[in-house]
PDB file of N, CA and C in Angstrom:
ATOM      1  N   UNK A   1      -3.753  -7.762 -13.316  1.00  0.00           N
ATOM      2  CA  UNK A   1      -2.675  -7.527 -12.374  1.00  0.00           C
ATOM      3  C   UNK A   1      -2.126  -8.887 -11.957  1.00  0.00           C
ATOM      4  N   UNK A   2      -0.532  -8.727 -11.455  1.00  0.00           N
ATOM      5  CA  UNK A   2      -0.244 -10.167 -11.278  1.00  0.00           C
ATOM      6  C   UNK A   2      -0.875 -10.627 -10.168  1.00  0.00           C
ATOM      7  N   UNK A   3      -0.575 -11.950  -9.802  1.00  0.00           N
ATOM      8  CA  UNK A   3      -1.674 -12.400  -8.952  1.00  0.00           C
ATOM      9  C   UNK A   3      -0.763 -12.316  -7.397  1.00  0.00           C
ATOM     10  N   UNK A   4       0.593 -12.146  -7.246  1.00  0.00           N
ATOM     11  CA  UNK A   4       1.100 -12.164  -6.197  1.00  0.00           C
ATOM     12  C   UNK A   4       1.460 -10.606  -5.562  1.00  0.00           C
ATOM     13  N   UNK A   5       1.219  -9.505  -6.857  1.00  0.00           N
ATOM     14  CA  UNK A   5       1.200  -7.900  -6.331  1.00  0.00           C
ATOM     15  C   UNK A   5      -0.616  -8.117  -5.927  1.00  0.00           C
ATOM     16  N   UNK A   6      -1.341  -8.260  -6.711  1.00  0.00           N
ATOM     17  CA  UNK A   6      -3.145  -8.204  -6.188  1.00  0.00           C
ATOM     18  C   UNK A   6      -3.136  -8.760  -5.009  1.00  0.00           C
ATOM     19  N   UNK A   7      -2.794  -9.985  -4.327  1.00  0.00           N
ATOM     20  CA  UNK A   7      -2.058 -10.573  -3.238  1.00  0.00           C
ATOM     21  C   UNK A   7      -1.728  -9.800  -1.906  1.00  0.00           C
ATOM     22  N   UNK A   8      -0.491  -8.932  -2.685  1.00  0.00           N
ATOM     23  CA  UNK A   8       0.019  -7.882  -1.444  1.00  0.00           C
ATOM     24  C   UNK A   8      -1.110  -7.115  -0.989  1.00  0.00           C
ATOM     25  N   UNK A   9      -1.115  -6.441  -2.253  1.00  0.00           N
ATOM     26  CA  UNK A   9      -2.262  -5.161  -1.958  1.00  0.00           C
ATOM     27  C   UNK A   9      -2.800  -5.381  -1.186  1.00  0.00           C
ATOM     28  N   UNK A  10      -3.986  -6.946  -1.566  1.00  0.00           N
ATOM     29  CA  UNK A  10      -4.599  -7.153   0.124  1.00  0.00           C
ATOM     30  C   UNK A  10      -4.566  -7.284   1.223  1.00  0.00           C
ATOM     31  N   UNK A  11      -3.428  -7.511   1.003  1.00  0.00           N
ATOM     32  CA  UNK A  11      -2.645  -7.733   2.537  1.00  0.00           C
ATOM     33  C   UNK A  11      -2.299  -6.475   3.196  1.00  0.00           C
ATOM     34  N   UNK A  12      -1.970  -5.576   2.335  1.00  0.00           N
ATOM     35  CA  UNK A  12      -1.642  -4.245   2.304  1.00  0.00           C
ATOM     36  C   UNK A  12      -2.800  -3.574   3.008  1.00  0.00           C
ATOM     37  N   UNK A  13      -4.182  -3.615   2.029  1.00  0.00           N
ATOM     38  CA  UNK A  13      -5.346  -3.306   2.645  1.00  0.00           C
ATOM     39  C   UNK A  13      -6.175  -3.429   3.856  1.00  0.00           C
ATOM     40  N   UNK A  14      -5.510  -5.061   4.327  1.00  0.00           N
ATOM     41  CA  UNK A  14      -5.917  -5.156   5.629  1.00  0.00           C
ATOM     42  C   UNK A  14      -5.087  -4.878   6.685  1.00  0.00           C
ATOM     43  N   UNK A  15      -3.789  -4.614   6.257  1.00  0.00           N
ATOM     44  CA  UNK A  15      -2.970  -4.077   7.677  1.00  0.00           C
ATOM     45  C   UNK A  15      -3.800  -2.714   7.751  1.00  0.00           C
ATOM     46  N   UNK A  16      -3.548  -1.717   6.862  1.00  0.00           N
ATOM     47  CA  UNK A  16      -3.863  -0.458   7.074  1.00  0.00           C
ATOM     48  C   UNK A  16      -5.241  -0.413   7.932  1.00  0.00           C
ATOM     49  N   UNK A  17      -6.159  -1.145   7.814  1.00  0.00           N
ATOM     50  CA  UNK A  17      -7.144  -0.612   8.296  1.00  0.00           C
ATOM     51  C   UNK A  17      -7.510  -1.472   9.517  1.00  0.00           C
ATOM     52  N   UNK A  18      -5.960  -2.322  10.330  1.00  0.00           N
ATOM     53  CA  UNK A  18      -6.081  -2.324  11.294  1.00  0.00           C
ATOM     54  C   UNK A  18      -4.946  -1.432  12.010  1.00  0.00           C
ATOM     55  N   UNK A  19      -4.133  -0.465  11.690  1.00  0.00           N
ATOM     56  CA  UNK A  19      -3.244   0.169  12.155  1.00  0.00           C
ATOM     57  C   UNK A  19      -3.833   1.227  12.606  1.00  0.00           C
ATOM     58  N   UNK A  20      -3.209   1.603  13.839  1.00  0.00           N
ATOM     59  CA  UNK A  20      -3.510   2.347  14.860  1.00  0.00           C
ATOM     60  C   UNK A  20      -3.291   4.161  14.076  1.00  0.00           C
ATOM     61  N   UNK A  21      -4.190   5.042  14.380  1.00  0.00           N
ATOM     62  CA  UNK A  21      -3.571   6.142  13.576  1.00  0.00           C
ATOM     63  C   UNK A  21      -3.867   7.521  14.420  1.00  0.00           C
ATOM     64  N   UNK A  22      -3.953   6.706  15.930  1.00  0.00           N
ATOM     65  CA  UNK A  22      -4.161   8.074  17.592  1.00  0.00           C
ATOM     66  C   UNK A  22      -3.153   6.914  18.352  1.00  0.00           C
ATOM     67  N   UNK A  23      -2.607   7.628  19.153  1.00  0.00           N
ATOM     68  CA  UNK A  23      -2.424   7.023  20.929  1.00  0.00           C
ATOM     69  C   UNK A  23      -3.590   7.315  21.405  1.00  0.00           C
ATOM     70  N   UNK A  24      -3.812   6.044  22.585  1.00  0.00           N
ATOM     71  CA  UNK A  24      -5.296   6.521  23.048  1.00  0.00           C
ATOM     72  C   UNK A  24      -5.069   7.722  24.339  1.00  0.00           C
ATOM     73  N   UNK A  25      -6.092   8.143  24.295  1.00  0.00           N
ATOM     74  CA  UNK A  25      -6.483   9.120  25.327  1.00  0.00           C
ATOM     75  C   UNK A  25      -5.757   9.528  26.460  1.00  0.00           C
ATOM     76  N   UNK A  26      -5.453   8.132  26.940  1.00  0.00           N
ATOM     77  CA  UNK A  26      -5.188   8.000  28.678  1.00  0.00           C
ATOM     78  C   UNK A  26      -3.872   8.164  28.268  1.00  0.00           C
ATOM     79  N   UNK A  27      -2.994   8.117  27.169  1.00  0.00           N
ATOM     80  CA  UNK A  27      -1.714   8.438  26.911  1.00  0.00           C
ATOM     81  C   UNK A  27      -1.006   9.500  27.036  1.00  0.00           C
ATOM     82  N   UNK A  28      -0.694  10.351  28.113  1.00  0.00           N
ATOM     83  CA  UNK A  28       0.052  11.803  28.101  1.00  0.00           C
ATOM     84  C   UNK A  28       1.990  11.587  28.538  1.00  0.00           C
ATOM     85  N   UNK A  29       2.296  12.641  28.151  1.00  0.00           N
ATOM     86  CA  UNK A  29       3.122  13.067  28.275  1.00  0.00           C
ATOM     87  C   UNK A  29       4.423  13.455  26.997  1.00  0.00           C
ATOM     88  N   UNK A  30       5.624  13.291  26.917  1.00  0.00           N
ATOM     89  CA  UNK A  30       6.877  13.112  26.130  1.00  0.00           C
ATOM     90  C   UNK A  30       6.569  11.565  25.129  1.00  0.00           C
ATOM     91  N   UNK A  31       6.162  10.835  25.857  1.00  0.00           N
ATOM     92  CA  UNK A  31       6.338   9.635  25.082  1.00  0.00           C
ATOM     93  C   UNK A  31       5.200   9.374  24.145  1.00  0.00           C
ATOM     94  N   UNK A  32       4.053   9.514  24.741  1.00  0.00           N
ATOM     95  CA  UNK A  32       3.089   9.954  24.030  1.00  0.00           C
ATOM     96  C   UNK A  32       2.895  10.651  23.167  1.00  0.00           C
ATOM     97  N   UNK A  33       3.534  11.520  22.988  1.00  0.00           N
ATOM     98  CA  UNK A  33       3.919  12.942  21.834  1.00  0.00           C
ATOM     99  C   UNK A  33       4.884  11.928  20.730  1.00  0.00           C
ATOM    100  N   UNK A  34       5.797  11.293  21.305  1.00  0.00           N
ATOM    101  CA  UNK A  34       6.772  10.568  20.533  1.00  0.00           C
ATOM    102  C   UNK A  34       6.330   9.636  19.754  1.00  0.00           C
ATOM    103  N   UNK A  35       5.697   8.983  20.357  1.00  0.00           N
ATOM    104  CA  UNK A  35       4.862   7.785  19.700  1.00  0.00           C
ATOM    105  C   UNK A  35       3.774   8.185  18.179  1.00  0.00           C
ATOM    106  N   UNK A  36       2.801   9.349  18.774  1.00  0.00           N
ATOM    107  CA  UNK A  36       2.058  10.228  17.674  1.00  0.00           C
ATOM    108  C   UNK A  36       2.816  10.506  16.721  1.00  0.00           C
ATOM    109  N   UNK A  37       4.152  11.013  16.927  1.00  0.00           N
ATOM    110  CA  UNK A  37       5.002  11.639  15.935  1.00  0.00           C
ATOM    111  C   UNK A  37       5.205  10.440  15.221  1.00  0.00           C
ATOM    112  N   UNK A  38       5.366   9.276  15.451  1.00  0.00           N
ATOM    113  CA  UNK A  38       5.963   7.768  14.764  1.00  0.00           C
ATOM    114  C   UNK A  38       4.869   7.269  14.002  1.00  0.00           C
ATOM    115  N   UNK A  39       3.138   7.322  14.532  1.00  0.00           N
ATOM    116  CA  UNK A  39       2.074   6.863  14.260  1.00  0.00           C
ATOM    117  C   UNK A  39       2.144   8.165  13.020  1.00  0.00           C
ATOM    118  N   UNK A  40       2.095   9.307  13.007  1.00  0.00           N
ATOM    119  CA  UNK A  40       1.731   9.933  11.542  1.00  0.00           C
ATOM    120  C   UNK A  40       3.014   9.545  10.982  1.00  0.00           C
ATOM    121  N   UNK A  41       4.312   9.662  10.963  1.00  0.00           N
ATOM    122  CA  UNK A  41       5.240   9.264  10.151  1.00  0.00           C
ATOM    123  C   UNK A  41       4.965   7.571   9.492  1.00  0.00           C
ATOM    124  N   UNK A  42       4.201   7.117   9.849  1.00  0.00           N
ATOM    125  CA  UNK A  42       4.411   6.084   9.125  1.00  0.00           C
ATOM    126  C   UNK A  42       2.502   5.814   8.540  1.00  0.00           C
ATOM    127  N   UNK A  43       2.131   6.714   9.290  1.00  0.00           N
ATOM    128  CA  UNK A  43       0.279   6.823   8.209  1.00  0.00           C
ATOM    129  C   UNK A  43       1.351   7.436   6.740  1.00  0.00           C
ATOM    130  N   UNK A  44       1.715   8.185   6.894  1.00  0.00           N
ATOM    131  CA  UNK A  44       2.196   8.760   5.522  1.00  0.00           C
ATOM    132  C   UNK A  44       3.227   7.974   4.442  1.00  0.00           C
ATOM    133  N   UNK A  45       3.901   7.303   5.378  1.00  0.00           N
ATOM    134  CA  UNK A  45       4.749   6.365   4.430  1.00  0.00           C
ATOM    135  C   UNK A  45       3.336   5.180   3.805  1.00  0.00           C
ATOM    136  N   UNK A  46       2.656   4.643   4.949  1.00  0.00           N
ATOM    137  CA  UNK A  46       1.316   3.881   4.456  1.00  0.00           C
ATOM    138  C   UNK A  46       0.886   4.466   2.997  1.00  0.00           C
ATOM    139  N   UNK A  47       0.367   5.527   3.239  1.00  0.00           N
ATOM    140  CA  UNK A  47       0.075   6.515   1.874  1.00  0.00           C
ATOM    141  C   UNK A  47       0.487   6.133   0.882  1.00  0.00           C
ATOM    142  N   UNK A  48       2.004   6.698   1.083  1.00  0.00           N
ATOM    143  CA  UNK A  48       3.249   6.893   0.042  1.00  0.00           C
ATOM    144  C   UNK A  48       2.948   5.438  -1.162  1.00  0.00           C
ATOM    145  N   UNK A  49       2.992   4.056  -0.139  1.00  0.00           N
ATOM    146  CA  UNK A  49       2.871   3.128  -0.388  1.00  0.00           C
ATOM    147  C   UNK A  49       1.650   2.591  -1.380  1.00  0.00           C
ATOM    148  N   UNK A  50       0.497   3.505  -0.901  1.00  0.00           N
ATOM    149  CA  UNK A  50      -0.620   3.196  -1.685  1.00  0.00           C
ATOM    150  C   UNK A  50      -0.666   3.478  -3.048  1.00  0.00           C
ATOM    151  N   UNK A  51       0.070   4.791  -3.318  1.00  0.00           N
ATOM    152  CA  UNK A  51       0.668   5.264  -4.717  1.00  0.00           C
ATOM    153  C   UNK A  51       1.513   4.671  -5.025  1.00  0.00           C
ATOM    154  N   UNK A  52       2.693   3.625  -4.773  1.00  0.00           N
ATOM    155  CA  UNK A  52       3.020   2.808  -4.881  1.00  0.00           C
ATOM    156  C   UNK A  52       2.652   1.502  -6.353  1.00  0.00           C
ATOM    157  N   UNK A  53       1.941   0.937  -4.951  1.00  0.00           N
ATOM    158  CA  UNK A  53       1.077  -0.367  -5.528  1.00  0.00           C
ATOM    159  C   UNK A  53      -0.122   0.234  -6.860  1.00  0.00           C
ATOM    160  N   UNK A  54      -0.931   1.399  -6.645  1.00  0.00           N
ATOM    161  CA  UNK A  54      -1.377   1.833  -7.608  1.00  0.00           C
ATOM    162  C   UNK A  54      -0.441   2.000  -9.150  1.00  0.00           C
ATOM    163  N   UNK A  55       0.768   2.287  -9.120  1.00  0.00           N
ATOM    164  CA  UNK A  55       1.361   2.699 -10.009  1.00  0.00           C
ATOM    165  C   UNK A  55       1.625   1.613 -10.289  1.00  0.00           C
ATOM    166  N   UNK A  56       2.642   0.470  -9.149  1.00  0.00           N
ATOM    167  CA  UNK A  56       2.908  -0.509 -10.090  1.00  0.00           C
ATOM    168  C   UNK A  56       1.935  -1.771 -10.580  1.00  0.00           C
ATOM    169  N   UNK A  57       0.276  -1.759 -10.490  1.00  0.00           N
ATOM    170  CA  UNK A  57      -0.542  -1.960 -10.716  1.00  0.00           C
ATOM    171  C   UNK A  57      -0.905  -1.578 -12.155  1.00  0.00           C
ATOM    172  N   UNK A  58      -0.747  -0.615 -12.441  1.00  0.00           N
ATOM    173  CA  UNK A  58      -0.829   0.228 -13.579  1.00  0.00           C
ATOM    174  C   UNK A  58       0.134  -0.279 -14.709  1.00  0.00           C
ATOM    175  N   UNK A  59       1.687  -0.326 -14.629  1.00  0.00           N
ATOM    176  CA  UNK A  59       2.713  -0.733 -14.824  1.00  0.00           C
ATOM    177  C   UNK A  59       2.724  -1.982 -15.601  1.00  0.00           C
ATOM    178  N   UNK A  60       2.379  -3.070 -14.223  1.00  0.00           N
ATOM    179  CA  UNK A  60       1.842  -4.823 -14.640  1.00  0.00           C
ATOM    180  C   UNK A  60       0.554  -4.343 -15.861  1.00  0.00           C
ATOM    181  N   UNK A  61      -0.257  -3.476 -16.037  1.00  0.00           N
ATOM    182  CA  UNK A  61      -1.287  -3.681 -16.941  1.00  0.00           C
ATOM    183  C   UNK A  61      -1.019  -3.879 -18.019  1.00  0.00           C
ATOM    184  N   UNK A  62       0.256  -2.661 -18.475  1.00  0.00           N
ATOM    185  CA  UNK A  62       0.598  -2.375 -19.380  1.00  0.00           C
ATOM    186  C   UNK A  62       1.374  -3.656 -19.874  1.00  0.00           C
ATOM    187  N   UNK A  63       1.975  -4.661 -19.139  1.00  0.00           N
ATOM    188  CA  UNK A  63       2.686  -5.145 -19.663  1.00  0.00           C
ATOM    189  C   UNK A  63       1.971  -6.423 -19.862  1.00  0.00           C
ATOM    190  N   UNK A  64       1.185  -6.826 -19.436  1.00  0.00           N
ATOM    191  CA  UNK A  64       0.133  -8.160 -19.479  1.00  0.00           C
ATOM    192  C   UNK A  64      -0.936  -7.577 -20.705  1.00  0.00           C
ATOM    193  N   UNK A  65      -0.971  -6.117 -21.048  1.00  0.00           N
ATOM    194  CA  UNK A  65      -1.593  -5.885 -22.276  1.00  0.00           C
ATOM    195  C   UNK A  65      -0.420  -6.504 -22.929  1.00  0.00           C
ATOM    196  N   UNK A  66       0.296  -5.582 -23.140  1.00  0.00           N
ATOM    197  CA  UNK A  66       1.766  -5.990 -24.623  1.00  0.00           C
ATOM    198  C   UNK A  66       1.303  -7.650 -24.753  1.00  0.00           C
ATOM    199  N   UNK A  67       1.760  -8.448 -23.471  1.00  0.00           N
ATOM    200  CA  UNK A  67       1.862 -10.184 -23.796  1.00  0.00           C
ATOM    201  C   UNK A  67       0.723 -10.420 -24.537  1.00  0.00           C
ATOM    202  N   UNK A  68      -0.399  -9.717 -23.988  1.00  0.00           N
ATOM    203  CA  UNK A  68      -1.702 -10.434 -25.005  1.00  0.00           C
ATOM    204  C   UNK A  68      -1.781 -10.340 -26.012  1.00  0.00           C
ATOM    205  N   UNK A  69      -1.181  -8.782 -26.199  1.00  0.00           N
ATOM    206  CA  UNK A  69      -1.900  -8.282 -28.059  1.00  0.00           C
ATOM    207  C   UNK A  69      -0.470  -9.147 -28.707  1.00  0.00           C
ATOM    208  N   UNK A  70       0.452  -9.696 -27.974  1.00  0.00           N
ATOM    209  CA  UNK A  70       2.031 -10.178 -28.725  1.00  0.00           C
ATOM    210  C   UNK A  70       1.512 -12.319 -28.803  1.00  0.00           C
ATOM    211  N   UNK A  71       0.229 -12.344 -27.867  1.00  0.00           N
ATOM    212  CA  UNK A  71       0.342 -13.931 -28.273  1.00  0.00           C
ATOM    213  C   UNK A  71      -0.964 -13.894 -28.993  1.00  0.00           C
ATOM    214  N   UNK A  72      -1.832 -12.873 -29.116  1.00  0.00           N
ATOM    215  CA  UNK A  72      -3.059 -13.011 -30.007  1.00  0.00           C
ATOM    216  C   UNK A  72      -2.111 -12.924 -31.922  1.00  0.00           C
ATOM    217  N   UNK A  73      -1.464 -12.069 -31.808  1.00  0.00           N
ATOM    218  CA  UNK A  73      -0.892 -10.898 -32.845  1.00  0.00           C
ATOM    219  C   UNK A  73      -0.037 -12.909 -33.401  1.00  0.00           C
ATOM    220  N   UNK A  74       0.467 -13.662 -32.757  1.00  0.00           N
ATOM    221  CA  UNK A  74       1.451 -14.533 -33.324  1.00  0.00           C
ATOM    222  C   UNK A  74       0.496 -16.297 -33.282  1.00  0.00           C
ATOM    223  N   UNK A  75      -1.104 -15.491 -33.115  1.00  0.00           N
ATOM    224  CA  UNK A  75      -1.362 -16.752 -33.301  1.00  0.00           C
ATOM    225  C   UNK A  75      -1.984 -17.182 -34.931  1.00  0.00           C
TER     226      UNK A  75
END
């Protein structure tokens, strides 16, 4: 994988698993409800994202295979 998507990812990896994914407790009312609604809308885009980077992970493989078998194949 390239070295500046492997890069993200991690970076990727460590936001997520400091992002908040409740309002705490002592939080009631309208805004509180609002906020939850914003905190799962964007756990899911998080997600979305993870399939993402997986795919284009996948993607870069394929193509850092081709270069190899194309500079082994012309040496």
């Amino acid at each position: 994988m390239s070295f500046s998507l492997s890069r993200s990812r991690a970076d990727y990896d460590t936001a997520v698993t400091q992002f908040p994914t409740s309002v705490p407790a002592s939080w009631v009312g309208a805004d509180s409800t609002a906020c939850q609604t914003m905190l799962t809308n964007v756990s899911g885009l998080l997600t979305a994202l993870a399939t993402r980077y997986d795919t284009a992970a996948s993607k870069v493989g394929v193509v850092e295979s081709r270069n190899s078998s194309t500079e082994t194949s012309s040496s």
